[in-house]
Protein backbone atom coordinates (compact mmCIF):
# COMPACT_ATOMS: atom_id res chain seq x y z
CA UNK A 1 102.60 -61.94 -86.30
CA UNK A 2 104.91 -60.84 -83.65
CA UNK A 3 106.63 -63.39 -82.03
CA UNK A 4 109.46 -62.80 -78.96
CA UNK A 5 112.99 -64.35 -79.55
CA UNK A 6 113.34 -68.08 -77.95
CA UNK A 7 116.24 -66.10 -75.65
CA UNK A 8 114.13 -63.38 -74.77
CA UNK A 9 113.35 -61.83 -71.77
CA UNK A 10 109.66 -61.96 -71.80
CA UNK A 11 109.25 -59.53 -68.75
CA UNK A 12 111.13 -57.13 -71.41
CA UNK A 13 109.17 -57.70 -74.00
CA UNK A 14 106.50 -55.26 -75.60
CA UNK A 15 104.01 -57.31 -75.39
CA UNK A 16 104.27 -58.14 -71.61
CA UNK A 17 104.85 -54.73 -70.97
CA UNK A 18 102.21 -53.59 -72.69
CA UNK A 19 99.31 -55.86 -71.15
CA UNK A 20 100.78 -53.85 -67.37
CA UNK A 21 99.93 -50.54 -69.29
CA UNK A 22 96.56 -52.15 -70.13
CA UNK A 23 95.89 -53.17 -66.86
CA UNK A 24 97.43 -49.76 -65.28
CA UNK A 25 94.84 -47.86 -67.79
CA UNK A 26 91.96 -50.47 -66.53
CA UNK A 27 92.61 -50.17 -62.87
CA UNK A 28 93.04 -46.00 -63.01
CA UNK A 29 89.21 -45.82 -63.57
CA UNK A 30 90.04 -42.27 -65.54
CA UNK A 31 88.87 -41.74 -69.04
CA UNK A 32 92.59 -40.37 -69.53
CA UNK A 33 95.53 -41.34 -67.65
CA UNK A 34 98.29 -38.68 -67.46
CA UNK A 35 101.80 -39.89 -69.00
CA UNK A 36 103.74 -39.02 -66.46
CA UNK A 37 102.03 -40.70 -64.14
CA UNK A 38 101.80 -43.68 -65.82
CA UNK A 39 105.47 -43.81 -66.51
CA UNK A 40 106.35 -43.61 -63.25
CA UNK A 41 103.88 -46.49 -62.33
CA UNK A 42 105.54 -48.49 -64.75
CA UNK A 43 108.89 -47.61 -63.95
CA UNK A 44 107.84 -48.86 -60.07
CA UNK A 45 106.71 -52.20 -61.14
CA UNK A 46 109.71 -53.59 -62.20
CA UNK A 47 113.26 -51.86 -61.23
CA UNK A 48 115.05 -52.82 -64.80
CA UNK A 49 112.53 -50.73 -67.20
CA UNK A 50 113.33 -47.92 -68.43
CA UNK A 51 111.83 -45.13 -70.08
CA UNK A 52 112.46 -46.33 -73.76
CA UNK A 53 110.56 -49.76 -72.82
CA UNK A 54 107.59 -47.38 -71.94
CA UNK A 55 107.77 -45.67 -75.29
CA UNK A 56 108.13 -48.98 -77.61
CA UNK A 57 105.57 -50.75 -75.49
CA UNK A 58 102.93 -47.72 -75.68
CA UNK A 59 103.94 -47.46 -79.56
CA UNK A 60 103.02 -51.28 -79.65
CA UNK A 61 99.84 -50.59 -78.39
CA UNK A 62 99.31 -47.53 -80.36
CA UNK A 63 99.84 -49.18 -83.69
CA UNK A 64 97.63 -51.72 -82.49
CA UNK A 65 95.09 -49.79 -82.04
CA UNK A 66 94.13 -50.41 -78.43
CA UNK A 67 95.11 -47.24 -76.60
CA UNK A 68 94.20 -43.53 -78.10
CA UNK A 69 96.75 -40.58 -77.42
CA UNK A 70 95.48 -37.23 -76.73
CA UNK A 71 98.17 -34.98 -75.98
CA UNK A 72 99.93 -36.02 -72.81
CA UNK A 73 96.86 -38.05 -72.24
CA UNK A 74 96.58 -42.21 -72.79
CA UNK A 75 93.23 -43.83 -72.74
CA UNK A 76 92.39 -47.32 -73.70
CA UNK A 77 90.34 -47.32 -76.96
CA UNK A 78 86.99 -47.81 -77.28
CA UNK A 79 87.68 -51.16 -79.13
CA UNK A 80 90.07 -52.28 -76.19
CA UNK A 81 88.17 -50.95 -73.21
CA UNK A 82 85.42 -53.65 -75.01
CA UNK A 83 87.44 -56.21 -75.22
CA UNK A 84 88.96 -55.98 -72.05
CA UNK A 85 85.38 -55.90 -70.37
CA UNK A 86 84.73 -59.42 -71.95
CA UNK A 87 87.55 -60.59 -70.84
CA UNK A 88 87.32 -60.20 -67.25
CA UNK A 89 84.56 -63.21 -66.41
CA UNK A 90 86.70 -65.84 -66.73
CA UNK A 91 84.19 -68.47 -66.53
CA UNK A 92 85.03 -69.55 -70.11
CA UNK A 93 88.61 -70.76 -69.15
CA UNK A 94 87.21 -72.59 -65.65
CA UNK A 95 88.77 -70.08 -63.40
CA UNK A 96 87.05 -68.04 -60.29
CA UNK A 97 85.40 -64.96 -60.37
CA UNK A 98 86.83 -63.36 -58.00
C-alpha cells in the first residue's frame, strides 16, 4: 500500500495530484485528452507543480491502471471511467446531490 510521509505535503503528493488529473479527464467530456493540454491545466491549478509532478502522478495512475495512454493522448480507463460514474451519487456517504 502506498502511504504519504507523516511530513508530507499532501497537495504534492501523487495521489492528490492524481485524483485533479482524474477529475480534469472527467470534466473534459473527450474520449482523449491531449497532454499538453492537460499539463498546462495542471500546471494552472496550483503555482508550485511542476512538470515532473505531472509525469510521476500520471505514471501513478498508469501503473494503476486507471488512465490508458495512446500516444500523446490520456483517457481514463474503462475500469476507472466505471468507477468514477459510481462514485458520483453520493447518497451513500449522506451528502447532496448536487
Amino acid at each position: 500500500m502506498i502511504t504519504p510521509e507523516p511530513e508530507e505535503n499532501l497537495k504534492r503528493n501523487e495521489m492528490v495530484m492524481g485524483a485533479d488529473i482524474i477529475k480534469m479527464l472527467k470534466d473534459s467530456h473527450k474520449e482523449y485528452e491531449i497532454t499538453d493540454k492537460l499539463l498546462s491545466k495542471f500546471l494552472d491549478k496550483e503555482e508550485t507543480r511542476t512538470p515532473k509532478d505531472f509525469m510521476r502522478s500520471l505514471t501513478f495512475l498508469y501503473t494503476a491502471d486507471i488512465v490508458d495512454v495512446d500516444g500523446l493522448q490520456i483517457k481514463l480507463s474503462e475500469m476507472a471511467e466505471r468507477d468514477v460514474n459510481q462514485r458520483t451519487d453520493l447518497s451513500d456517504f449522506g451528502g447532496n446531490k448536487e
